[in-house]
N, C-alpha and C. Protein backbone atom coordinates (compact mmCIF):
# COMPACT_ATOMS: atom_id res chain seq x y z
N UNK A 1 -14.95 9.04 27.66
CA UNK A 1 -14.84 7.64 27.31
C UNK A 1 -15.92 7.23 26.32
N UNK A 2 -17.29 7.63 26.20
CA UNK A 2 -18.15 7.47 25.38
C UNK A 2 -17.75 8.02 24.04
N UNK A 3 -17.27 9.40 24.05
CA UNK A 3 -16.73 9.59 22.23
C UNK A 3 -16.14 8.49 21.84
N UNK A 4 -15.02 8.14 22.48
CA UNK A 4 -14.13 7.10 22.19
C UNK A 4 -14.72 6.01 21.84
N UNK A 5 -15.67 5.54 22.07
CA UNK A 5 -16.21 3.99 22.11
C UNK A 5 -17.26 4.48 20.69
N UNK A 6 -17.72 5.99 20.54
CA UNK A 6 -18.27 6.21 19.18
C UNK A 6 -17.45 6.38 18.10
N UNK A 7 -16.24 6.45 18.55
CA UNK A 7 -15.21 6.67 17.23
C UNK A 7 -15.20 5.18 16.59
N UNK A 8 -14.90 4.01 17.91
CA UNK A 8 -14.81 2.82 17.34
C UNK A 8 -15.90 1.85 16.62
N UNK A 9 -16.98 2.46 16.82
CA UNK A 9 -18.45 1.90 16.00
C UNK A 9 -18.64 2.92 14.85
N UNK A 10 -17.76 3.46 14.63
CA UNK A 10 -17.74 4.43 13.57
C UNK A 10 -17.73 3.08 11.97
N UNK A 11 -18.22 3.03 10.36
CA UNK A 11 -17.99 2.65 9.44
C UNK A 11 -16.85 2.99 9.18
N UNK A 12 -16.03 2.23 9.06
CA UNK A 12 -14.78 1.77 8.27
C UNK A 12 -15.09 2.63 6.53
N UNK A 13 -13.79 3.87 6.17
CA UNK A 13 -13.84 3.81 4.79
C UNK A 13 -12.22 3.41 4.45
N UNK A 14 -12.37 2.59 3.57
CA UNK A 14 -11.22 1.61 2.99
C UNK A 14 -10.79 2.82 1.99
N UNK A 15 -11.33 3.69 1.13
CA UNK A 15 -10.51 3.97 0.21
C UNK A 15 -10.53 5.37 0.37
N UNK A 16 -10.04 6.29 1.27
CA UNK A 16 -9.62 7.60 1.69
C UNK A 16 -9.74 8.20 0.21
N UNK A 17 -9.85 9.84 0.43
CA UNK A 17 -9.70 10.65 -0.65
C UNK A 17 -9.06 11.69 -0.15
N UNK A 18 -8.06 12.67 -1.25
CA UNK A 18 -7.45 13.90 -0.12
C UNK A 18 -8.24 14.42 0.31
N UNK A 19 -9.58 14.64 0.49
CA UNK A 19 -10.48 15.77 1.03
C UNK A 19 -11.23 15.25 2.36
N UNK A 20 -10.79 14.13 2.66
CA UNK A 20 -11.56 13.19 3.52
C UNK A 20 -10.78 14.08 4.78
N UNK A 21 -11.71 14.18 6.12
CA UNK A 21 -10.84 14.35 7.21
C UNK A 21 -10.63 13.38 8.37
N UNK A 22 -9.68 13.88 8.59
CA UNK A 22 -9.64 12.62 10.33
C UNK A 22 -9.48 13.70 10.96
N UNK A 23 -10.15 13.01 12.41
CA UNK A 23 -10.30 13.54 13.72
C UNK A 23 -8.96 12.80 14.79
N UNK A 24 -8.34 13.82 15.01
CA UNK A 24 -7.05 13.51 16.14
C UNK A 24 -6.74 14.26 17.30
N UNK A 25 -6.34 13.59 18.23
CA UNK A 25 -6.16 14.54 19.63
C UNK A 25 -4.79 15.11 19.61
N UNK A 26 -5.12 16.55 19.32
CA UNK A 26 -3.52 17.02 19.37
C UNK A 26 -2.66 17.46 20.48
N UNK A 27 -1.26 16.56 20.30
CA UNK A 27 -0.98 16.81 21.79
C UNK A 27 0.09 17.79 22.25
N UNK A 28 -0.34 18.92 21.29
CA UNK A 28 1.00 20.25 21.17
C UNK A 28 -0.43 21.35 21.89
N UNK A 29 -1.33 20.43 22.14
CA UNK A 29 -2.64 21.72 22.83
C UNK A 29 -3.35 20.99 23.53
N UNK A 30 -2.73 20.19 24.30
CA UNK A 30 -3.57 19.75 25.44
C UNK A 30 -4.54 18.35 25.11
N UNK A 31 -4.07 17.96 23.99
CA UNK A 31 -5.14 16.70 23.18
C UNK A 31 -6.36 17.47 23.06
N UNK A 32 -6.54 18.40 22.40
CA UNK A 32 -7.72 19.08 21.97
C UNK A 32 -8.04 18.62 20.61
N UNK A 33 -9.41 18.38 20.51
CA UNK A 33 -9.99 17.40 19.36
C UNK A 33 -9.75 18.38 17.93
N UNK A 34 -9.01 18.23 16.83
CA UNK A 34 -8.59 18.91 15.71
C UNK A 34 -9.19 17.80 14.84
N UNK A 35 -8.61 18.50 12.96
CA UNK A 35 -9.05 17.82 11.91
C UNK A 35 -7.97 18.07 11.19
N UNK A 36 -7.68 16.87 10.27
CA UNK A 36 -6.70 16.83 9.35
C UNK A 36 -7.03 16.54 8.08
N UNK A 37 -6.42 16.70 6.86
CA UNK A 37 -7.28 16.19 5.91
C UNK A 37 -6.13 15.28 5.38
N UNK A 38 -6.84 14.37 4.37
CA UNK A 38 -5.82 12.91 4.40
C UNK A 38 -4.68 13.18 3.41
N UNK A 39 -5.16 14.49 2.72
CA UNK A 39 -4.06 15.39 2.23
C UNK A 39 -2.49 15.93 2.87
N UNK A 40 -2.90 16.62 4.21
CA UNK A 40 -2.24 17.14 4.46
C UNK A 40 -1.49 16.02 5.41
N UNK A 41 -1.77 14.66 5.83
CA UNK A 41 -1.67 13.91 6.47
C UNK A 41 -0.32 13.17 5.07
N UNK A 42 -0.90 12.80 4.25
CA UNK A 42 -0.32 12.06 3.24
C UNK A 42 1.19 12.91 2.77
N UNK A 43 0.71 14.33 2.74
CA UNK A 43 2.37 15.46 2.51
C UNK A 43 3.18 14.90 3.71
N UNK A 44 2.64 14.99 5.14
CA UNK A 44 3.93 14.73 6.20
C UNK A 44 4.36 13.68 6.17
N UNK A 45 3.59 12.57 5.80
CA UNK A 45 4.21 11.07 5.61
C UNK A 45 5.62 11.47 4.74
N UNK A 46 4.89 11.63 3.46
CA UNK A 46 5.66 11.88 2.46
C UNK A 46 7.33 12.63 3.21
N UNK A 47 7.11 13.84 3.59
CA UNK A 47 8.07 14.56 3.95
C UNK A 47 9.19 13.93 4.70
N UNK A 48 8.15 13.35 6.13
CA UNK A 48 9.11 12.69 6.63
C UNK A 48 9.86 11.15 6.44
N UNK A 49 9.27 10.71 5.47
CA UNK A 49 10.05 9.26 4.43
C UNK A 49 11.38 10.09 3.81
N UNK A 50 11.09 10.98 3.09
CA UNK A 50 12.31 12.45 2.39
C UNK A 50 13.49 12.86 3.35
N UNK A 51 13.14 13.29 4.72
CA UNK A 51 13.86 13.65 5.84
C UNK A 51 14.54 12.95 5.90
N UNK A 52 14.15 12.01 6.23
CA UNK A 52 14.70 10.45 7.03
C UNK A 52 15.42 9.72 6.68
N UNK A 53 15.30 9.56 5.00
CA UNK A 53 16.07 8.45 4.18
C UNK A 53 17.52 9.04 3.65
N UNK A 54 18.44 8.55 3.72
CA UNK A 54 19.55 8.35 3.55
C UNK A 54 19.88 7.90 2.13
N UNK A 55 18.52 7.17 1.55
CA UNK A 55 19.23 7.00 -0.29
C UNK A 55 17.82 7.02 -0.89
N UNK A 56 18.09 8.50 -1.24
CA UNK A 56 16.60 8.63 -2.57
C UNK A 56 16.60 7.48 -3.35
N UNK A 57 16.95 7.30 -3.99
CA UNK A 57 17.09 6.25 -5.40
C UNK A 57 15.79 4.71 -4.68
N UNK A 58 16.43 4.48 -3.20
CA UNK A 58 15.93 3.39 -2.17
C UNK A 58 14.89 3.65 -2.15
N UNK A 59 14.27 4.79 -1.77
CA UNK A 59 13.52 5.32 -1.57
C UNK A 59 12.14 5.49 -2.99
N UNK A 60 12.80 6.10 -4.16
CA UNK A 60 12.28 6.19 -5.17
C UNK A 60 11.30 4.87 -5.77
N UNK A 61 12.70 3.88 -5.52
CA UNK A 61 12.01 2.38 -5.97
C UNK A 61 10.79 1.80 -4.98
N UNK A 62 11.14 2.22 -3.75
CA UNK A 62 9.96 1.48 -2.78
C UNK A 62 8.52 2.09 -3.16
N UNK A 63 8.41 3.76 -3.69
CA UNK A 63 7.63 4.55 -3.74
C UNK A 63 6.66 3.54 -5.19
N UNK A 64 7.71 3.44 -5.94
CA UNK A 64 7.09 3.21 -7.51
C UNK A 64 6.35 1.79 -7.17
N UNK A 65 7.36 0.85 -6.45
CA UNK A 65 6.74 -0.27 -6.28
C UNK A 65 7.86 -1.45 -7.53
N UNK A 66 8.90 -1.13 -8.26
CA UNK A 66 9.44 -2.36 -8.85
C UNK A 66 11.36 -1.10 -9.10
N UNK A 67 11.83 -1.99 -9.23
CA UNK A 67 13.36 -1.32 -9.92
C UNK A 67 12.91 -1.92 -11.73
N UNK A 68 13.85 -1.14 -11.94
CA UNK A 68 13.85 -1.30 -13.20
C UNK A 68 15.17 -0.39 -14.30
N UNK A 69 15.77 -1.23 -14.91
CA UNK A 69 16.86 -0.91 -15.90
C UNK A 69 16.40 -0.87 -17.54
N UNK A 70 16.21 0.96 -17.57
CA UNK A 70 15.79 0.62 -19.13
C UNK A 70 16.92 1.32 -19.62
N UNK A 71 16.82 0.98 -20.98
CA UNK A 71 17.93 1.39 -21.93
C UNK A 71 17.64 1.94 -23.64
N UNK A 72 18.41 2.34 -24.48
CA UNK A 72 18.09 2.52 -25.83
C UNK A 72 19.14 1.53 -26.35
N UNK A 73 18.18 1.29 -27.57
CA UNK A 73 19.52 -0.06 -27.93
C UNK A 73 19.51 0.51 -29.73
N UNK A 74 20.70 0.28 -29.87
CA UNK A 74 21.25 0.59 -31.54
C UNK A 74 21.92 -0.69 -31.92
N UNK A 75 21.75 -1.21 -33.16
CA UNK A 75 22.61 -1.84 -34.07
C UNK A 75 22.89 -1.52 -35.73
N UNK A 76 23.63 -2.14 -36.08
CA UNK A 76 24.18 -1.91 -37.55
C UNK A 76 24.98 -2.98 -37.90
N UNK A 77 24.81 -3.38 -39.53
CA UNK A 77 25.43 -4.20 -39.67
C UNK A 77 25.45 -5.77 -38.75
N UNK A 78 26.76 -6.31 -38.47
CA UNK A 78 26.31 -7.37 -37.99
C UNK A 78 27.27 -7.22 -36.61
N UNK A 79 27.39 -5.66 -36.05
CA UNK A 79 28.15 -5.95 -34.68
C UNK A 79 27.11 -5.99 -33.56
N UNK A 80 27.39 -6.42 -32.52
CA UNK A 80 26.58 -6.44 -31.39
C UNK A 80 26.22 -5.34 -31.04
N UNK A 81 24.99 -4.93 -30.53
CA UNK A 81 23.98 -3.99 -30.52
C UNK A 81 24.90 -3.08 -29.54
N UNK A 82 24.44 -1.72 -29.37
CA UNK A 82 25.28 -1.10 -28.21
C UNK A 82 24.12 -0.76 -27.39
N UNK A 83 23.97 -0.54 -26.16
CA UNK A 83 22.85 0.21 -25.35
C UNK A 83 23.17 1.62 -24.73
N UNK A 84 22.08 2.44 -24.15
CA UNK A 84 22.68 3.36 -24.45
C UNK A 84 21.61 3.64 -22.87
N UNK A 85 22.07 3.60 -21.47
CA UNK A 85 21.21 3.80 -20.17
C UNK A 85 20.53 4.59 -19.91
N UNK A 86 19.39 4.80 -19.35
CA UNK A 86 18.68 5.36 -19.50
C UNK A 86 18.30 5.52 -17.71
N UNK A 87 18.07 4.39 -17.45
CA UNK A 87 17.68 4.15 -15.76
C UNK A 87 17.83 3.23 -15.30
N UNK A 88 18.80 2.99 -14.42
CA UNK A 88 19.10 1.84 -13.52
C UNK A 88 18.83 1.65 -11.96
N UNK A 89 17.87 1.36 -11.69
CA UNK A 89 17.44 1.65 -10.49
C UNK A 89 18.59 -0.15 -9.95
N UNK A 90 19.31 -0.39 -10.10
CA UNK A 90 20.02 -2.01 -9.99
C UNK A 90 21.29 -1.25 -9.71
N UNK A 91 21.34 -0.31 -10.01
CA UNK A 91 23.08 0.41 -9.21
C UNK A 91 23.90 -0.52 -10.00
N UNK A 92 24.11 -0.58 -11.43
CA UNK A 92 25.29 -1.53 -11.88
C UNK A 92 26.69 -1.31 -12.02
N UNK A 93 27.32 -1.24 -11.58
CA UNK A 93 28.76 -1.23 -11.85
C UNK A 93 29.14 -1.06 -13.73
N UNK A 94 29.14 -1.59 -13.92
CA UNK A 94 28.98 -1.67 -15.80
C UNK A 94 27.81 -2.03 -16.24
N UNK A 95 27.47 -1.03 -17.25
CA UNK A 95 26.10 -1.53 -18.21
C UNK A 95 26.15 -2.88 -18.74
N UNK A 96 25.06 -3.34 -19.04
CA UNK A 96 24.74 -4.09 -19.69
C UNK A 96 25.22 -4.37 -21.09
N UNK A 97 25.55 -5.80 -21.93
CA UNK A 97 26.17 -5.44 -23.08
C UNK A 97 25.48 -6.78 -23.75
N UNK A 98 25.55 -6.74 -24.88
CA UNK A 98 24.67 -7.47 -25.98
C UNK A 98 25.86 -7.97 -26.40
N UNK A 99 26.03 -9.62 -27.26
CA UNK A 99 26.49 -9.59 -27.84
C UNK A 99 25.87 -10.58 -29.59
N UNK A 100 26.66 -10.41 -30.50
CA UNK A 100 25.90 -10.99 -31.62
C UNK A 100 26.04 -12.30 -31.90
N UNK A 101 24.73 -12.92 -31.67
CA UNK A 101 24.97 -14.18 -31.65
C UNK A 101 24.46 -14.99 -33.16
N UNK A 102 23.62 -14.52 -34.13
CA UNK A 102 23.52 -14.48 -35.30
C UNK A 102 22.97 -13.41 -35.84
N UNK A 103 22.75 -13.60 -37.25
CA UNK A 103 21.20 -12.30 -37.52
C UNK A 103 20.07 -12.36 -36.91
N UNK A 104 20.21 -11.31 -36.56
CA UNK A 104 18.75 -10.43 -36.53
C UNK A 104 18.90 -11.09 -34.31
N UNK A 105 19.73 -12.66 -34.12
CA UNK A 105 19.87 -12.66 -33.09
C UNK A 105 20.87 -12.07 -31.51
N UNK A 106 20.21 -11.75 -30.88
CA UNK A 106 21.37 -10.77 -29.89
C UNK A 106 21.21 -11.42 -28.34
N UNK A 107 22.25 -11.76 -27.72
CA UNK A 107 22.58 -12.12 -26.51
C UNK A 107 22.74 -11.15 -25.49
N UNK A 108 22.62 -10.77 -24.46
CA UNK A 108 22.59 -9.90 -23.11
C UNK A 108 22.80 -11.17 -22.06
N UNK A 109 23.95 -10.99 -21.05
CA UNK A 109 24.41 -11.93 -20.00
C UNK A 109 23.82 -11.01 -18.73
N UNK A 110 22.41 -11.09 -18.10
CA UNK A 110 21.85 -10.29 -17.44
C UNK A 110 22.04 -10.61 -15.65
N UNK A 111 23.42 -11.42 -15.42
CA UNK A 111 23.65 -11.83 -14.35
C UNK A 111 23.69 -10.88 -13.25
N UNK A 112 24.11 -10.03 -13.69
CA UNK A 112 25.02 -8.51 -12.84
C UNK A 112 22.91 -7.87 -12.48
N UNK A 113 22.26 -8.20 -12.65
CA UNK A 113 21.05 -7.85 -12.55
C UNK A 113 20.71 -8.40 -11.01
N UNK A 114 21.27 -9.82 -10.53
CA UNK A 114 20.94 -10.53 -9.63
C UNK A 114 19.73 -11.05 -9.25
N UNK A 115 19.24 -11.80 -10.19
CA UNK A 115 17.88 -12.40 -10.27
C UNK A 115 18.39 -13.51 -9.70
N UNK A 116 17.89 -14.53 -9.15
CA UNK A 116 18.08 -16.06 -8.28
C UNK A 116 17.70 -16.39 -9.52
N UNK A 117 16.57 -15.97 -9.37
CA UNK A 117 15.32 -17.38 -10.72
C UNK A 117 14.12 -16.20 -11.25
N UNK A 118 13.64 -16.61 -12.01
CA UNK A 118 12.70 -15.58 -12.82
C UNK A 118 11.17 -16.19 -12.49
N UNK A 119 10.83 -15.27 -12.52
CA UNK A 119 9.16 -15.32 -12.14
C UNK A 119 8.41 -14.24 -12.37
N UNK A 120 6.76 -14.56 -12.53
CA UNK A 120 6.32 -13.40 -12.70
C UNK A 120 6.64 -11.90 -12.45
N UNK A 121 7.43 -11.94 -11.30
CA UNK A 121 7.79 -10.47 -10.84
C UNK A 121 9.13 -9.99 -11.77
N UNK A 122 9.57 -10.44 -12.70
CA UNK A 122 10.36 -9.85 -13.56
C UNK A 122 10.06 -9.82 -15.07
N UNK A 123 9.49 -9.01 -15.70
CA UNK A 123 9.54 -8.72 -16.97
C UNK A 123 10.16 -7.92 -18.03
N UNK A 124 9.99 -8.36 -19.06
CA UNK A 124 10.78 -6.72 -20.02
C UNK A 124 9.28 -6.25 -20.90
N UNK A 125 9.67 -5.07 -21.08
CA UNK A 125 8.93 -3.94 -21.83
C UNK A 125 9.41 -3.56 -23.09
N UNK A 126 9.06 -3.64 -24.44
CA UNK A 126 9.46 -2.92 -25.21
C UNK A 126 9.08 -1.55 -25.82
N UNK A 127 9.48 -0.79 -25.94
CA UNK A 127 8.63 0.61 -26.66
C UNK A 127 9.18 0.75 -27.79
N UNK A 128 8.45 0.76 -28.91
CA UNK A 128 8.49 1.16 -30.37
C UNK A 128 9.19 -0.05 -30.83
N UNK A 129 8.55 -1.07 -30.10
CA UNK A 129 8.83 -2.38 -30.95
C UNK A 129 8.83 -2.66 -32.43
N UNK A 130 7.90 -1.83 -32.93
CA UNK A 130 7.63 -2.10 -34.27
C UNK A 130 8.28 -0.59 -34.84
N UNK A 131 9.81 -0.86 -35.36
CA UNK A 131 10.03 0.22 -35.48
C UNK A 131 11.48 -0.13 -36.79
N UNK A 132 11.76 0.39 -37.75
CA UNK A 132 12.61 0.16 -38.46
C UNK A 132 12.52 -0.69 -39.42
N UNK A 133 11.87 -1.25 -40.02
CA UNK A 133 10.88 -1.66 -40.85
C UNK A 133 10.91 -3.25 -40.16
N UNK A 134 10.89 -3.50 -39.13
CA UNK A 134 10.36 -4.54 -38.43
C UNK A 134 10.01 -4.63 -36.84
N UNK A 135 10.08 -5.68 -36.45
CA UNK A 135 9.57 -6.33 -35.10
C UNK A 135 10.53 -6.84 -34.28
N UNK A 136 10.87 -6.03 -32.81
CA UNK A 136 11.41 -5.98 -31.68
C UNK A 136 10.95 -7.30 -30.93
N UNK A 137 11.72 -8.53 -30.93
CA UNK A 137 10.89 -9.25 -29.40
C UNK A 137 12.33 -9.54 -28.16
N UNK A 138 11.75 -10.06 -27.39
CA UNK A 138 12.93 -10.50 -26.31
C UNK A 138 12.42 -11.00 -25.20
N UNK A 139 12.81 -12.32 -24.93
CA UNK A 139 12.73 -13.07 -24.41
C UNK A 139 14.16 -13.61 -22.63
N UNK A 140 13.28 -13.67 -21.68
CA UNK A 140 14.25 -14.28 -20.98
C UNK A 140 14.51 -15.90 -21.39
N UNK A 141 15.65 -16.38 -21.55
CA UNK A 141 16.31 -17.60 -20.99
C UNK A 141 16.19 -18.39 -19.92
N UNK A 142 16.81 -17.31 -18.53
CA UNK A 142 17.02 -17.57 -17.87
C UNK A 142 17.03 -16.72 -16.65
N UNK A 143 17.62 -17.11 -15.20
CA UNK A 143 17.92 -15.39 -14.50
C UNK A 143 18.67 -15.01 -15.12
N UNK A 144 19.86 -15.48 -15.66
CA UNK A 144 21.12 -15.22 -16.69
C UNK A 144 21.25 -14.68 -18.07
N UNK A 145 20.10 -14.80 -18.37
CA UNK A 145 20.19 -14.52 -19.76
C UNK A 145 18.78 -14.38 -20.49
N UNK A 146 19.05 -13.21 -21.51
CA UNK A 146 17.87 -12.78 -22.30
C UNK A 146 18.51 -12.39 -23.72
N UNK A 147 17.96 -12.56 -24.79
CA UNK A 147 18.00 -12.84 -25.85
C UNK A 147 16.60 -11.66 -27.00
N UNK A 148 17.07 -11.10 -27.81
CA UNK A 148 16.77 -10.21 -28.51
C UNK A 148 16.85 -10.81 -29.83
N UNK A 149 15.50 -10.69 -30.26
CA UNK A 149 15.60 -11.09 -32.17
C UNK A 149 14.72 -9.70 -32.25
N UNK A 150 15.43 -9.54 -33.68
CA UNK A 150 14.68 -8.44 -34.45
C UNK A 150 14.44 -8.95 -36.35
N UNK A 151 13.10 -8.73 -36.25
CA UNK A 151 12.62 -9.46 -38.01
C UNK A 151 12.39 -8.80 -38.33
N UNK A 152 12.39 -8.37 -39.71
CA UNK A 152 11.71 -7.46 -40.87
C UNK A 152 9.91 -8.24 -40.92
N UNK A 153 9.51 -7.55 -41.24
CA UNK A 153 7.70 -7.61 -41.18
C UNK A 153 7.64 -8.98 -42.12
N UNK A 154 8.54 -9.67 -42.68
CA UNK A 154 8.12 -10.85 -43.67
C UNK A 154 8.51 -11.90 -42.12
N UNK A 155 8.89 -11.68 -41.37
CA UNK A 155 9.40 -12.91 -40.45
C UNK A 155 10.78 -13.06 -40.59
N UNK A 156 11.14 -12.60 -41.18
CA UNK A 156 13.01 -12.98 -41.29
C UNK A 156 13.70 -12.17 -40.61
N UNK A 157 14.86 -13.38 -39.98
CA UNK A 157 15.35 -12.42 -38.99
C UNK A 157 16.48 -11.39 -39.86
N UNK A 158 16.42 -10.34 -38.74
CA UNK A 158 17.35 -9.23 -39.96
C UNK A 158 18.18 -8.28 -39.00
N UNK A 159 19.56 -8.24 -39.31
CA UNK A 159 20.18 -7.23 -38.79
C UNK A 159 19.93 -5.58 -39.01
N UNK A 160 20.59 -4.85 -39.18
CA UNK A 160 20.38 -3.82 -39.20
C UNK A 160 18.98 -2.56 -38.86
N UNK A 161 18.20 -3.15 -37.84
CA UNK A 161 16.86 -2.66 -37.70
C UNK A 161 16.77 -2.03 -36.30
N UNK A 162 17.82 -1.68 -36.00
CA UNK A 162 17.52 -0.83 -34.13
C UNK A 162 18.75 0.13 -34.77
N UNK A 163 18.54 1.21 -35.50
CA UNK A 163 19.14 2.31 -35.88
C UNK A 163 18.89 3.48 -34.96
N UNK A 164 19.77 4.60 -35.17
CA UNK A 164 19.74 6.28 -34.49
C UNK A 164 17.98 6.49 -34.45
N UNK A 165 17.37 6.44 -35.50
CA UNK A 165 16.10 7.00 -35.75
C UNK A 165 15.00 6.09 -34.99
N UNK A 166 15.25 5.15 -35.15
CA UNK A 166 14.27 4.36 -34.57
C UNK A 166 13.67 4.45 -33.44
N UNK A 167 14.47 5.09 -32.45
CA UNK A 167 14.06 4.77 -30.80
C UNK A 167 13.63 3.73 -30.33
N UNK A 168 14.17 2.63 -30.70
CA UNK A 168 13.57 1.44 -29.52
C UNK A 168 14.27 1.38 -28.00
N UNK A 169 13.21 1.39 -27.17
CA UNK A 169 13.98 1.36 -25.65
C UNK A 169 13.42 -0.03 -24.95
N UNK A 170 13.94 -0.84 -24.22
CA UNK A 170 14.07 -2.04 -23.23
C UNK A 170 14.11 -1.46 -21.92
N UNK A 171 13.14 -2.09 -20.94
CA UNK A 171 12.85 -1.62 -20.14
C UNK A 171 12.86 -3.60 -19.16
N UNK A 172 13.72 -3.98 -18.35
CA UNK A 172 13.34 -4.76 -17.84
C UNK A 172 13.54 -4.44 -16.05
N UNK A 173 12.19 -4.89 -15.61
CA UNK A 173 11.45 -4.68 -14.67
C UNK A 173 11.41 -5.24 -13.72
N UNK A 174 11.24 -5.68 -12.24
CA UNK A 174 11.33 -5.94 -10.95
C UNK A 174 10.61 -5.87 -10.05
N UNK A 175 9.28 -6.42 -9.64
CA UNK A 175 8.13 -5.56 -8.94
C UNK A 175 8.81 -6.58 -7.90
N UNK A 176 8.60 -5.23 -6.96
CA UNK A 176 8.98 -5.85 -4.99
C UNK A 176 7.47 -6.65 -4.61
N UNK A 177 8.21 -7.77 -3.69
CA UNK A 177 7.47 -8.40 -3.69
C UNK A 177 7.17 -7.61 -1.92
């Protein structure tokens, strides 16, 4: 009973490392005092979250900490952009679709996403924004709706600038609350 009451006046460490050990009574030997390291402790968690779960993907997102639907997006000319999926952690039934709402401006109806209302916990990401001899932005609206302009480097808005070569990808985001 005295170990016990020294385990509990023991210092508190808040931020574990794999090499750190804990002391546990194992009860496959009689509760005989063993050591674990927060390593090998952290693999069985792991393992048995893996075992257990029934939908990786569920699983994947809880791990990362947000869902998230990114995509590659192409345009030309003056038709509505096409996207091209990349990762949908939102399980959508049909992709996402842009449509052209002037130059250089592009519409996405992001309902099928199921946002209530937008708040900090939802953002978009762009990569290689600056790509095609201009500037990627995009903006939410709404939960409903987000909106894509693309300008040539003078400020004008301009079609034809999310081509094959370019690689611009959209990444909009979901952190669990």
């Amino acid at each position: 009973m005295s170990d016990y009451k020294k385990t509990n006046d023991l210092t508190e460490k808040t931020t574990p490392v794999d090499a750190d050990l804990l002391r546990l009574d194992d009860s496959a030997d009689s509760f005989a005092w063993k050591k674990a390291t927060i390593a090998n402790v952290s693999t069985k968690v792991q393992a048995d979250l893996i075992a257990n779960s029934t939908n990786y993907n569920a699983l994947a997102i809880l791990m990362k900490g947000y869902k998230e639907y990114t995509f590659a997006i192409r345009q030309s000319g003056t038709d509505a952009p096409t996207i091209y999926v990349i990762k949908d952690d939102f399980e959508l039934e049909t992709a996402l679709t842009f449509t052209y709402a002037s130059t250089g401006v592009y519409h996405c109806n992001i309902t099928t996403l199921g946002f209530s209302a937008l708040s900090e916990n939802v953002n978009i990401c762009i990569g290689n924004s600056n790509a095609g001899g201009g500037k990627i932005n995009a903006i939410f609206f709404s939960a409903y709706s987000m909106r894509l302009f693309s300008t040539n480097y003078a400020g004008v808005y301009s079609d034809g600038l999310l081509v094959n070569d370019v690689g611009v990808t959209i990444s909009i985001r979901e952190t669990l609350s």
